[in-house]
N, C-alpha and C. Protein backbone atom coordinates (compact mmCIF):
# COMPACT_ATOMS: atom_id res chain seq x y z
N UNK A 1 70.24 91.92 114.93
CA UNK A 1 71.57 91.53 114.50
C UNK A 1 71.95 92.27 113.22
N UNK A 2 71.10 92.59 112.03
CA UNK A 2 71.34 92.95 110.88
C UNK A 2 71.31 94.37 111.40
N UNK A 3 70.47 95.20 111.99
CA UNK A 3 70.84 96.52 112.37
C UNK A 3 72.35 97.12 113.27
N UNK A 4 72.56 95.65 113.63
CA UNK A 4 74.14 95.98 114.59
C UNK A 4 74.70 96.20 113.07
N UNK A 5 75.18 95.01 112.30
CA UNK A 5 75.91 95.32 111.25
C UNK A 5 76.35 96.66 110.36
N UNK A 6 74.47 97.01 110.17
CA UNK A 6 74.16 98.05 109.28
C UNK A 6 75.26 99.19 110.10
N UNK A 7 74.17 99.35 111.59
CA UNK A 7 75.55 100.37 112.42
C UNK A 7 76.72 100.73 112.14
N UNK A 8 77.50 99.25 111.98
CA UNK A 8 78.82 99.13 112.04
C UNK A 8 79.25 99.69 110.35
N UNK A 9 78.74 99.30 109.87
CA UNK A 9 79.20 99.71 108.20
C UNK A 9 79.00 101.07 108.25
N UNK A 10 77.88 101.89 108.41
CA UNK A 10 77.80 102.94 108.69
C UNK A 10 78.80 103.63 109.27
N UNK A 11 79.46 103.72 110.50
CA UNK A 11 80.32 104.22 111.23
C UNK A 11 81.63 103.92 110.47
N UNK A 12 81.75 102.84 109.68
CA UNK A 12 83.08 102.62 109.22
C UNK A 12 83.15 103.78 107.95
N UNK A 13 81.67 103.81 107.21
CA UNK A 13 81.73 104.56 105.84
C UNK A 13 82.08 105.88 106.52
N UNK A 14 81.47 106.43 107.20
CA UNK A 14 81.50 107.68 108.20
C UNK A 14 82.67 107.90 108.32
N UNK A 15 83.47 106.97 109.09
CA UNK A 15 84.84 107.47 109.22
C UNK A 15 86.03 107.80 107.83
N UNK A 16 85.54 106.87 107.25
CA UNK A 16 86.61 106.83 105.83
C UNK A 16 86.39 107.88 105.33
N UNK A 17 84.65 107.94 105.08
CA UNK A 17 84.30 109.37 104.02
C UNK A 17 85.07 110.47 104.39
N UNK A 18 84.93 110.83 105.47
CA UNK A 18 85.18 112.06 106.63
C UNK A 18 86.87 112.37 106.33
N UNK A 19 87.76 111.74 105.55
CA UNK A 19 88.78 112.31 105.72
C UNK A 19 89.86 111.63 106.35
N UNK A 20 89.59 110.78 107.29
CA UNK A 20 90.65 110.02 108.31
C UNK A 20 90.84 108.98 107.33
N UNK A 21 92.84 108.65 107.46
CA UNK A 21 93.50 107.64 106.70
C UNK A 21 93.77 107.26 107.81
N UNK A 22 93.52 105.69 107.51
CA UNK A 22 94.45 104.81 108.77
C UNK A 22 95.52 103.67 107.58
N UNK A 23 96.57 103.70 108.48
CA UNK A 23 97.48 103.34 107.80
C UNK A 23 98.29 102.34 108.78
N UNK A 24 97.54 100.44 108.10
CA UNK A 24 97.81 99.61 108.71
C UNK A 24 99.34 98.99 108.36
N UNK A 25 99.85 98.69 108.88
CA UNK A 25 101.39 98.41 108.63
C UNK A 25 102.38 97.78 110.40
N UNK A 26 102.71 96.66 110.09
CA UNK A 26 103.34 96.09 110.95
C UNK A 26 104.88 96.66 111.16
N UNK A 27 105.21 96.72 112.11
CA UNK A 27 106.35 97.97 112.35
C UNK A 27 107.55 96.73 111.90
N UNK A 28 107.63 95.76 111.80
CA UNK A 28 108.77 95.02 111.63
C UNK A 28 108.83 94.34 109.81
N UNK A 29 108.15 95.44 109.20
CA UNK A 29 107.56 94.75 107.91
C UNK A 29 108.83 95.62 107.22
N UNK A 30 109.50 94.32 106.82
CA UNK A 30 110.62 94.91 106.07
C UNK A 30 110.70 94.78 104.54
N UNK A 31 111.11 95.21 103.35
CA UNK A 31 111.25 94.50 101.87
C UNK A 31 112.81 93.84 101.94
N UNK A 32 113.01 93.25 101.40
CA UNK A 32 114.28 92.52 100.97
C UNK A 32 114.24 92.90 99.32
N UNK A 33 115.65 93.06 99.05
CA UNK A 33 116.26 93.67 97.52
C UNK A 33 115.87 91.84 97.03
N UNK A 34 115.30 91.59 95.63
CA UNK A 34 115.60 90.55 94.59
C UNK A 34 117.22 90.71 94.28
N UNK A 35 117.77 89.91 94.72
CA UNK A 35 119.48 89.91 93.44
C UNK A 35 119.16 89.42 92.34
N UNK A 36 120.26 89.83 91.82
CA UNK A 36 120.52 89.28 90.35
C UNK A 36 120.82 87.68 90.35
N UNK A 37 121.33 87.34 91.41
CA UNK A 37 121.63 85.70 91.20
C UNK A 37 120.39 84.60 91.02
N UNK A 38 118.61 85.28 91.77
CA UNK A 38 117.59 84.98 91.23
C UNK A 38 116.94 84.87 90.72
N UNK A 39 117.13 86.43 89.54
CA UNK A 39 116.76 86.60 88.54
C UNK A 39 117.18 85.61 87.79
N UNK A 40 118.46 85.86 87.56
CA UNK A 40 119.32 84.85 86.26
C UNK A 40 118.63 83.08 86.96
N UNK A 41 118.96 82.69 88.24
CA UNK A 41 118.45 81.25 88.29
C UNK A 41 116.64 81.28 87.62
N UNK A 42 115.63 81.99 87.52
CA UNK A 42 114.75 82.33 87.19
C UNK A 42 114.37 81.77 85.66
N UNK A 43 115.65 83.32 85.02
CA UNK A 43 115.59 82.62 83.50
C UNK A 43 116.65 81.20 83.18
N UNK A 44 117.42 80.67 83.75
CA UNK A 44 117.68 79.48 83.52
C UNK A 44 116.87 78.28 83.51
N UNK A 45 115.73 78.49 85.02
CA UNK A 45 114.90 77.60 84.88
C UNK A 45 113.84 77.41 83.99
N UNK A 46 113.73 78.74 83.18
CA UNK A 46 113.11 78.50 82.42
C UNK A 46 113.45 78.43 80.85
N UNK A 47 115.00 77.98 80.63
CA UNK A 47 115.33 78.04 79.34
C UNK A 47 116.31 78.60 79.08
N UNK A 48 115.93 79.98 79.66
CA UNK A 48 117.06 81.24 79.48
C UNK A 48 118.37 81.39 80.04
N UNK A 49 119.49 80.31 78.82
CA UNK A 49 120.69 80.61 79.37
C UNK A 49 121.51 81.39 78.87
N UNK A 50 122.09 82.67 79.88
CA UNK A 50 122.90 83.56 79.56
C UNK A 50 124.13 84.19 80.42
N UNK A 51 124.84 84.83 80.57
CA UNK A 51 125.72 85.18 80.99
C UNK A 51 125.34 86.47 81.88
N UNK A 52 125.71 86.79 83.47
CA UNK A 52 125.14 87.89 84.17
C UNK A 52 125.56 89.28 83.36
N UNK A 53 126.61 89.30 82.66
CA UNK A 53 126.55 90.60 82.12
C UNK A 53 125.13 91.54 80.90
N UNK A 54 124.92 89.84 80.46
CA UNK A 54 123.87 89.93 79.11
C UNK A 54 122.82 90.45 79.71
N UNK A 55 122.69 90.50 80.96
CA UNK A 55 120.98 91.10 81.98
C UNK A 55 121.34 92.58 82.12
N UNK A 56 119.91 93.09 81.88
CA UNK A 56 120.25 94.50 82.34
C UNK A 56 119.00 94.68 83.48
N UNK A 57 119.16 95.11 84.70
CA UNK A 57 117.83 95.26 85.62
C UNK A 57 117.39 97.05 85.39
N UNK A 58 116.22 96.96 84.80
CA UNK A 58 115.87 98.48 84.65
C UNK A 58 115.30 99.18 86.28
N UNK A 59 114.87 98.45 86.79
CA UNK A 59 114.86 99.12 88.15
C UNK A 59 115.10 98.11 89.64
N UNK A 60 115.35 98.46 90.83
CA UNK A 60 115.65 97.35 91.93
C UNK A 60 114.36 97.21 92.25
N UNK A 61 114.22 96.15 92.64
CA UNK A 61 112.83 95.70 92.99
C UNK A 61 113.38 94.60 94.27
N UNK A 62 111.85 94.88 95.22
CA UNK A 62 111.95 94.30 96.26
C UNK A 62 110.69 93.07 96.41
N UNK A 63 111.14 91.93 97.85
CA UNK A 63 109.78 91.85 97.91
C UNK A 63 109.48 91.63 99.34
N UNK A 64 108.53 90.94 99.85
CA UNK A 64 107.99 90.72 101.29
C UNK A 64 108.73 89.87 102.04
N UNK A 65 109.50 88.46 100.92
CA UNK A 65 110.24 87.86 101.72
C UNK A 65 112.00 87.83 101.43
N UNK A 66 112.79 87.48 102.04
CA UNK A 66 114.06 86.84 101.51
C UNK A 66 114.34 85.72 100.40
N UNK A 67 114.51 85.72 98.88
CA UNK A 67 114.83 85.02 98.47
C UNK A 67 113.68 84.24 97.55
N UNK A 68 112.68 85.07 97.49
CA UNK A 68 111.31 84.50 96.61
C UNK A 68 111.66 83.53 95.08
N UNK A 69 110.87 82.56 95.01
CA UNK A 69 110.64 82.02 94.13
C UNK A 69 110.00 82.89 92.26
N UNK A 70 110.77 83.30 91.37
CA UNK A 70 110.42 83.85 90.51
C UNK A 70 109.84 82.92 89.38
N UNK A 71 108.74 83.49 88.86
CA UNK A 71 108.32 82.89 87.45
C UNK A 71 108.79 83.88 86.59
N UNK A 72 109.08 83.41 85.26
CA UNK A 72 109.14 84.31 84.19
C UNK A 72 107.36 84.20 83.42
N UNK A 73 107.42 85.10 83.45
CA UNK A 73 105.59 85.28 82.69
C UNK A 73 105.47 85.51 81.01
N UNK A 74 106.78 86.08 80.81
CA UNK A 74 106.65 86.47 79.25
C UNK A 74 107.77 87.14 78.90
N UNK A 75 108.36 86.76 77.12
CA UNK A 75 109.18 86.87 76.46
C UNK A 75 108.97 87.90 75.43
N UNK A 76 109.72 89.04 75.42
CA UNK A 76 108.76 89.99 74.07
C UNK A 76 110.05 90.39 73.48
N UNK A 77 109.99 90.13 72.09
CA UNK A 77 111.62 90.51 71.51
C UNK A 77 111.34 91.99 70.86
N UNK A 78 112.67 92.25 71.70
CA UNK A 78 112.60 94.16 71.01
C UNK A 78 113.18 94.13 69.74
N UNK A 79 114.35 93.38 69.74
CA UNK A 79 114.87 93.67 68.32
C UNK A 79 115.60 92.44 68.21
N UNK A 80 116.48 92.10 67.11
CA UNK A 80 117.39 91.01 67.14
C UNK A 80 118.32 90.36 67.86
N UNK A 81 118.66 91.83 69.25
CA UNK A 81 119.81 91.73 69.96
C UNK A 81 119.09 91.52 71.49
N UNK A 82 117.42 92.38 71.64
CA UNK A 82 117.31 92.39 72.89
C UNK A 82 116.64 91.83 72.91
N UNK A 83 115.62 91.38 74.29
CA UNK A 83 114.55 90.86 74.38
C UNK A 83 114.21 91.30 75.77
N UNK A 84 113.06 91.87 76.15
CA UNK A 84 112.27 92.30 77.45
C UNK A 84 111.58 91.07 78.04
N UNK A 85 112.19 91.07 79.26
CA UNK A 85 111.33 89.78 79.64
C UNK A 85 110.99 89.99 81.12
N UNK A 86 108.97 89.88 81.11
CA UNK A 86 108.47 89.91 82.51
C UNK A 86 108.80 88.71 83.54
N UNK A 87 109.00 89.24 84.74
CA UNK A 87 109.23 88.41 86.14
C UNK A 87 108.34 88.51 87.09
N UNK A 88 107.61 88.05 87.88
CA UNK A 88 107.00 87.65 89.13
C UNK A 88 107.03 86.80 90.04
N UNK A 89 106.69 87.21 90.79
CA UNK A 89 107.27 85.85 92.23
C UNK A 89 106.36 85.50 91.93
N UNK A 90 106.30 83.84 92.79
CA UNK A 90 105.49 82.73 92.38
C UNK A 90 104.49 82.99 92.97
N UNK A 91 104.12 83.71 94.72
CA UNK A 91 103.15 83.99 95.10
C UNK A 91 102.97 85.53 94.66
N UNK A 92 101.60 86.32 94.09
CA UNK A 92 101.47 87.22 93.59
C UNK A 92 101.65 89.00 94.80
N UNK A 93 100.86 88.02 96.05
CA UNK A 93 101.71 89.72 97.23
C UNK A 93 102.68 89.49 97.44
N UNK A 94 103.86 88.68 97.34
CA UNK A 94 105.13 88.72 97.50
C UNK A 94 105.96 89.57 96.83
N UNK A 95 105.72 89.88 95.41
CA UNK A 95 106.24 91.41 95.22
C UNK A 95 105.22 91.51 93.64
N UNK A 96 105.61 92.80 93.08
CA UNK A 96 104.88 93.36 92.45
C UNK A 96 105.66 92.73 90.55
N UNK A 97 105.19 92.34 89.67
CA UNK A 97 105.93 92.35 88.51
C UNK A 97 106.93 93.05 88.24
N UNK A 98 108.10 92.54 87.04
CA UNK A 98 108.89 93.14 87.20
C UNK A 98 109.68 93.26 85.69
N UNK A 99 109.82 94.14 85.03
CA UNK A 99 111.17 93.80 83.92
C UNK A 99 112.67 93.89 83.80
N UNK A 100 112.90 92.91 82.90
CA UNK A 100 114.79 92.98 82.39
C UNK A 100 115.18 92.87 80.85
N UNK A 101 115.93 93.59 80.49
CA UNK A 101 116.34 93.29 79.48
C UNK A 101 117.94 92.20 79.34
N UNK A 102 117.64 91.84 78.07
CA UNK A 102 118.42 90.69 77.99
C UNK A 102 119.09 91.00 76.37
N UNK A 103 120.82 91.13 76.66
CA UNK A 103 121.20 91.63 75.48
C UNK A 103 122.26 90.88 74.98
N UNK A 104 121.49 90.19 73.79
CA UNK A 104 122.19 89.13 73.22
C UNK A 104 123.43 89.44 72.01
N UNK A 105 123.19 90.65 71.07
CA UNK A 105 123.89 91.22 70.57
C UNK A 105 124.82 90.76 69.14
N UNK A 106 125.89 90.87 68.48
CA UNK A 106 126.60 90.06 67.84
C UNK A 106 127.52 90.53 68.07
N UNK A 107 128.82 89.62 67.67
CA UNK A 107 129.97 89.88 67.79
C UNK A 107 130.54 91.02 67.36
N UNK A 108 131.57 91.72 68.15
CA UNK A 108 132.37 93.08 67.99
C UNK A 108 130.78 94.13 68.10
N UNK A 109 129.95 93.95 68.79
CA UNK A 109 128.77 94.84 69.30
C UNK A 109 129.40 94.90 70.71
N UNK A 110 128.86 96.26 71.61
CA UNK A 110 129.21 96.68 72.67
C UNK A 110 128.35 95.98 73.74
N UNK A 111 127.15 95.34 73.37
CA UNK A 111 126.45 94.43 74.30
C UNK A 111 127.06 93.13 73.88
N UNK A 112 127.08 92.41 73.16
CA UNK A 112 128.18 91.07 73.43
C UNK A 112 128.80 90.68 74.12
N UNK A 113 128.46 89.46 74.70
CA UNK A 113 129.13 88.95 75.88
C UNK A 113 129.65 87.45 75.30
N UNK A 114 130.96 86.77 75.06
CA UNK A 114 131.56 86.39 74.77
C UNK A 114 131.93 85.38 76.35
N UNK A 115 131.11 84.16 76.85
CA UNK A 115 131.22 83.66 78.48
C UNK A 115 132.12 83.09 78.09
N UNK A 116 132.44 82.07 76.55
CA UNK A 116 133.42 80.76 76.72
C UNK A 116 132.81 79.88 76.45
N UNK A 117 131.04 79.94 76.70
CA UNK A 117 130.56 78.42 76.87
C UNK A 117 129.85 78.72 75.45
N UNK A 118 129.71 77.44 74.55
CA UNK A 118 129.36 77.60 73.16
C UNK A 118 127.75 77.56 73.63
N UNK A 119 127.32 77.23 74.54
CA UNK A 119 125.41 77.52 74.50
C UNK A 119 125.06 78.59 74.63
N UNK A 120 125.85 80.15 74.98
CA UNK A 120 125.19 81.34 74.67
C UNK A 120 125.87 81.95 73.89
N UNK A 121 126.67 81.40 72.94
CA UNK A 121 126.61 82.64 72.15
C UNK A 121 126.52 82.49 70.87
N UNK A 122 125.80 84.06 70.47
CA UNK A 122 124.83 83.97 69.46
C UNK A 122 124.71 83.38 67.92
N UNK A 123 126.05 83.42 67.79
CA UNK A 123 126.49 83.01 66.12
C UNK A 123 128.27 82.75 66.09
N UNK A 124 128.58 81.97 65.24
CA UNK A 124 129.90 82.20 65.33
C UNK A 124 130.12 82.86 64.45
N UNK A 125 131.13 83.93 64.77
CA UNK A 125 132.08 84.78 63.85
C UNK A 125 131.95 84.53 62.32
N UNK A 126 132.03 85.09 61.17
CA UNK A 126 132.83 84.75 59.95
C UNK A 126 131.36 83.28 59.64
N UNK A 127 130.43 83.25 59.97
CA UNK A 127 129.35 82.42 59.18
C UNK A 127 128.94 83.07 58.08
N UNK A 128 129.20 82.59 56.68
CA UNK A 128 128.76 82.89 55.37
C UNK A 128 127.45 82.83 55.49
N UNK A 129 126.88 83.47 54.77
CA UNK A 129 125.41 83.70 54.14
C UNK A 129 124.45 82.26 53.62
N UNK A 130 125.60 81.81 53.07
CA UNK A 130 125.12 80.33 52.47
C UNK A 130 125.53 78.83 53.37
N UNK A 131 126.15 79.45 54.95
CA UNK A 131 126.35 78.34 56.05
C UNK A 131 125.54 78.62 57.09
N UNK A 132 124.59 79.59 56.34
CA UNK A 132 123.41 80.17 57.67
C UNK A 132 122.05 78.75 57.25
N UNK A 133 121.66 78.06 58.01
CA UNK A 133 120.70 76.99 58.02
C UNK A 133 119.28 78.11 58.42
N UNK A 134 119.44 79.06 59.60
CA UNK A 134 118.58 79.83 60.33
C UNK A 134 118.35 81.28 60.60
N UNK A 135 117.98 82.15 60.35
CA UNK A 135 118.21 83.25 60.19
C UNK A 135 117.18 84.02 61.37
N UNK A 136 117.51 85.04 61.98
CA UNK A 136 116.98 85.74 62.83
C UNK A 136 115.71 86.32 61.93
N UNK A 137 114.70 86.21 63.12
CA UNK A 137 113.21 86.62 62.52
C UNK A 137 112.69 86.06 61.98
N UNK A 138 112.86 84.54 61.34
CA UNK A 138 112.19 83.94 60.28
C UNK A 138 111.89 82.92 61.22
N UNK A 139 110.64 82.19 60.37
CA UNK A 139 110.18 80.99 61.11
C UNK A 139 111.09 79.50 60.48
N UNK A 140 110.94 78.80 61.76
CA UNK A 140 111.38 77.32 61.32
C UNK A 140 110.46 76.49 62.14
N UNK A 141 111.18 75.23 62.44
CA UNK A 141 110.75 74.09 62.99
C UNK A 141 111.35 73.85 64.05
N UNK A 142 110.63 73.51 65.01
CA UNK A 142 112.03 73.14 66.31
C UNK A 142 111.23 71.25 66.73
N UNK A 143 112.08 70.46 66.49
CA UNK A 143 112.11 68.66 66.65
C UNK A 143 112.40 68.77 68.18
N UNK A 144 111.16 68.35 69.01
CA UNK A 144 111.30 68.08 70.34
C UNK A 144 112.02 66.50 70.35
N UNK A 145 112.89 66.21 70.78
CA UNK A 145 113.50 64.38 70.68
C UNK A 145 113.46 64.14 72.21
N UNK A 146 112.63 62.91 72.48
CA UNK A 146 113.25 62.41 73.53
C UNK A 146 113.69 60.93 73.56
N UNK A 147 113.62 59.91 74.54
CA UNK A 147 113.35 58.41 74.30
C UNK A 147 111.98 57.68 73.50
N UNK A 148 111.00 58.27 74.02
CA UNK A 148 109.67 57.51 73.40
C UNK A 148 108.75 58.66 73.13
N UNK A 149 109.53 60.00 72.21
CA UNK A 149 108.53 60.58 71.85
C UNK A 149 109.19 61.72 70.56
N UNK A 150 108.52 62.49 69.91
CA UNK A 150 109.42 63.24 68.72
C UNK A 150 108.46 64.18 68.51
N UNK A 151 107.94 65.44 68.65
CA UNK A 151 107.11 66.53 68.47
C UNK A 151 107.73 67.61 67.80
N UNK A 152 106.86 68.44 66.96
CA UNK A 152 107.61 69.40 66.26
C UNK A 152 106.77 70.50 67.04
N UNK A 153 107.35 71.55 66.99
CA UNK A 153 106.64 73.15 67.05
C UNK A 153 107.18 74.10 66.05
N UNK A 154 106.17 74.66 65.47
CA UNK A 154 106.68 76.60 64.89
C UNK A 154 107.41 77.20 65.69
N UNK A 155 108.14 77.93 65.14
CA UNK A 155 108.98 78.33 66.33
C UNK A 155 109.99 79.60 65.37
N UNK A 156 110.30 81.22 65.95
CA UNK A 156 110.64 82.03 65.34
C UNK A 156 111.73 82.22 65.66
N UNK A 157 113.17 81.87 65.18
CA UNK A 157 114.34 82.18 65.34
C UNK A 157 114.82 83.61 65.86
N UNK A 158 115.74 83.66 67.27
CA UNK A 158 115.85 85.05 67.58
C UNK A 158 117.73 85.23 66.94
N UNK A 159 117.91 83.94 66.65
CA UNK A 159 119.98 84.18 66.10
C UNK A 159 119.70 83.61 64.80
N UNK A 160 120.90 84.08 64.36
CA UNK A 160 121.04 82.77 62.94
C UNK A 160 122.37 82.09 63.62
N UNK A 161 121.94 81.22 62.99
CA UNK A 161 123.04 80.06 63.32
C UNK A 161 122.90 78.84 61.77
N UNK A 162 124.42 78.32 61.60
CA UNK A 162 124.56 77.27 60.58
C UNK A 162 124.83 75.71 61.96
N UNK A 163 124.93 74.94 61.14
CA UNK A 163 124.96 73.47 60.92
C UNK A 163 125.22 73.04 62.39
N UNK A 164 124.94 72.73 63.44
CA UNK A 164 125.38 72.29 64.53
C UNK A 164 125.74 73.20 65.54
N UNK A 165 125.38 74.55 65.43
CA UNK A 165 125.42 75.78 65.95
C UNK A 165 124.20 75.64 67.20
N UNK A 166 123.76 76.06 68.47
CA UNK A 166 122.78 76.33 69.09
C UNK A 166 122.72 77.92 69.56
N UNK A 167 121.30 77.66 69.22
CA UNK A 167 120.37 78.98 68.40
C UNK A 167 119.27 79.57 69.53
N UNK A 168 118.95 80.49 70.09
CA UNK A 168 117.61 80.88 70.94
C UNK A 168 116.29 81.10 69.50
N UNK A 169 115.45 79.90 70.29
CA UNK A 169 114.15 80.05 69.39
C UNK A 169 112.60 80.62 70.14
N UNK A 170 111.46 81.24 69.66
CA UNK A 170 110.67 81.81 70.37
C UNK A 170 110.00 81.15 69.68
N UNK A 171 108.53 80.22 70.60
CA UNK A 171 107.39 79.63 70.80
C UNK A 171 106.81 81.15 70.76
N UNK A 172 105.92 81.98 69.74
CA UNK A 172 105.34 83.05 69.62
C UNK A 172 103.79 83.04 70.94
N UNK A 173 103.03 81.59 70.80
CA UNK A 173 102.33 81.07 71.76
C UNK A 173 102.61 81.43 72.86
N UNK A 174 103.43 80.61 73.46
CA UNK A 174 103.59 80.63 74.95
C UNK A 174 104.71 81.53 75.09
N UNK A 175 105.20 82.59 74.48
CA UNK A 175 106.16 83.13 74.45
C UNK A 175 107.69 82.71 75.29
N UNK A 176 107.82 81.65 75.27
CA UNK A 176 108.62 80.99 76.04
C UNK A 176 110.25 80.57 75.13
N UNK A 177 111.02 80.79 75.76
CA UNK A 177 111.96 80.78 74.97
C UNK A 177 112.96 79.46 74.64
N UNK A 178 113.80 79.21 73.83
CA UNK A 178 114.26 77.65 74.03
C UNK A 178 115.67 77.79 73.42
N UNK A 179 117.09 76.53 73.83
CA UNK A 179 117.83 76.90 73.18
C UNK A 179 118.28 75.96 72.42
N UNK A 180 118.42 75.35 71.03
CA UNK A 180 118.12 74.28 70.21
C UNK A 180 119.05 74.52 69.11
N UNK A 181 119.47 73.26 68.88
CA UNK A 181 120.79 73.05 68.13
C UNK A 181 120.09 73.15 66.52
N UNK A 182 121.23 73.76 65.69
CA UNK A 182 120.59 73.47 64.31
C UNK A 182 120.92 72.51 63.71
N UNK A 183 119.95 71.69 63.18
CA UNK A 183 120.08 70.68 62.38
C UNK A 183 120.23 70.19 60.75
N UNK A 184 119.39 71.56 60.52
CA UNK A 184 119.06 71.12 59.06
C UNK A 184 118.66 72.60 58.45
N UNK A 185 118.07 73.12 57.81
CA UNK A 185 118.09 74.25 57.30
C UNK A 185 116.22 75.06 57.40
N UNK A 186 116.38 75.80 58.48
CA UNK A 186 115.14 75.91 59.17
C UNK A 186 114.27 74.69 59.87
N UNK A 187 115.87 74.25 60.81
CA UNK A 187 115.20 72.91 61.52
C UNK A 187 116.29 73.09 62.47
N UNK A 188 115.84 73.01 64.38
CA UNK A 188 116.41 72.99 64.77
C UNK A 188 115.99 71.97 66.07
N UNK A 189 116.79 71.41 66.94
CA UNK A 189 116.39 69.83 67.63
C UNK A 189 116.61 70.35 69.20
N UNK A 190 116.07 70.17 69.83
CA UNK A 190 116.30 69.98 71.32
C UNK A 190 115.93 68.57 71.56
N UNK A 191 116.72 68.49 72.42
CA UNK A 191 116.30 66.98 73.54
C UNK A 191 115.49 67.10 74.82
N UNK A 192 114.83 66.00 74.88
CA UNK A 192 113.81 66.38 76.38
C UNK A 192 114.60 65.36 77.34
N UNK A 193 115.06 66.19 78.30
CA UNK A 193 115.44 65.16 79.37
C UNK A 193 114.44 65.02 80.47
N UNK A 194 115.26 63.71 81.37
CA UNK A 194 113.68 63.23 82.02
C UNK A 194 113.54 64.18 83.06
């Protein structure tokens, strides 16, 4: 029995060594394009709320099925305005990793996106120096609040924002991103809903 095997491995090394590619592939094996409408539901579910213009996709990416489930894996800030952020489907052969940039920008900047809705955007206009509570790049505090619980985290401001303003903050840890109202002056509050 162990000499059948041996045989068989043999003849297989034989063939591979020798030059011959076989090239297994199901003739009905198609990729499907990722849209953008998954991406963006992607980073929403995980925090990241923004406007479809604020995404930039650096290349199209496909995967095995229609409509895959994406994780975001990681948050890496390029500068004050951008931030690179990795994607993967939830099952790992379903497609291959992926990046986007995300361009948050300030006002009268050519990446600025201006939706309407006061939770993405970045700062308001005309904030004095001395109505800034939070300043981009610096560390603060972010007050987790819920019903029966109150946690703080470190947490590195990616906007400045003053007094009642909501701000994108980076967990450097889990690189995970959050969007949290300012409260106090390098203090900013999210709520945990159930």
């Amino acid at each position: 029995m162990a000499s059948k095997r041996t045989k068989i491995a043999l003849a297989l090394m034989t063939f591979l060594l020798g030059g011959a590619a076989v090239v297994v592939r199901a003739d009905g094996n198609s990729r499907t394009p990722i849209g953008r409408e998954w991406i963006l539901s992607a980073l929403d579910s995980s925090g990241i709320q923004i406007c479809p213009d604020q995404m930039e996709q650096l290349s199209s990416v496909t995967a095995a099925v229609p409509n895959p489930r994406l994780r975001v894996m990681s948050v890496h800030v390029l500068d004050g305005e951008s931030d690179k952020v990795k994607l993967q489907c939830e099952h790992p052969d379903t497609c291959l990793p992926f990046y986007v940039l995300l361009h948050w920008g300030q006002p009268g900047d050519e990446h600025y996106v201006s939706s309407g809705r006061q939770d993405v955007r970045p700062t308001s206009p005309g904030l004095s120096r001395k109505d800034m509570w939070v300043r981009s790049g610096k560390p603060a505090v972010m007050v987790f609040e819920g019903d029966l619980i109150r946690m703080t985290l470190p947490v590195l401001c990616l906007q400045n924002g003053g007094r009642g303003q909501q701000v994108r903050v980076l967990n450097k840890e889990t690189k995970r991103t959050y969007l949290a109202r300012v409260t106090g002056p390098g203090v900013v509050t999210s709520v945990l809903s159930d």
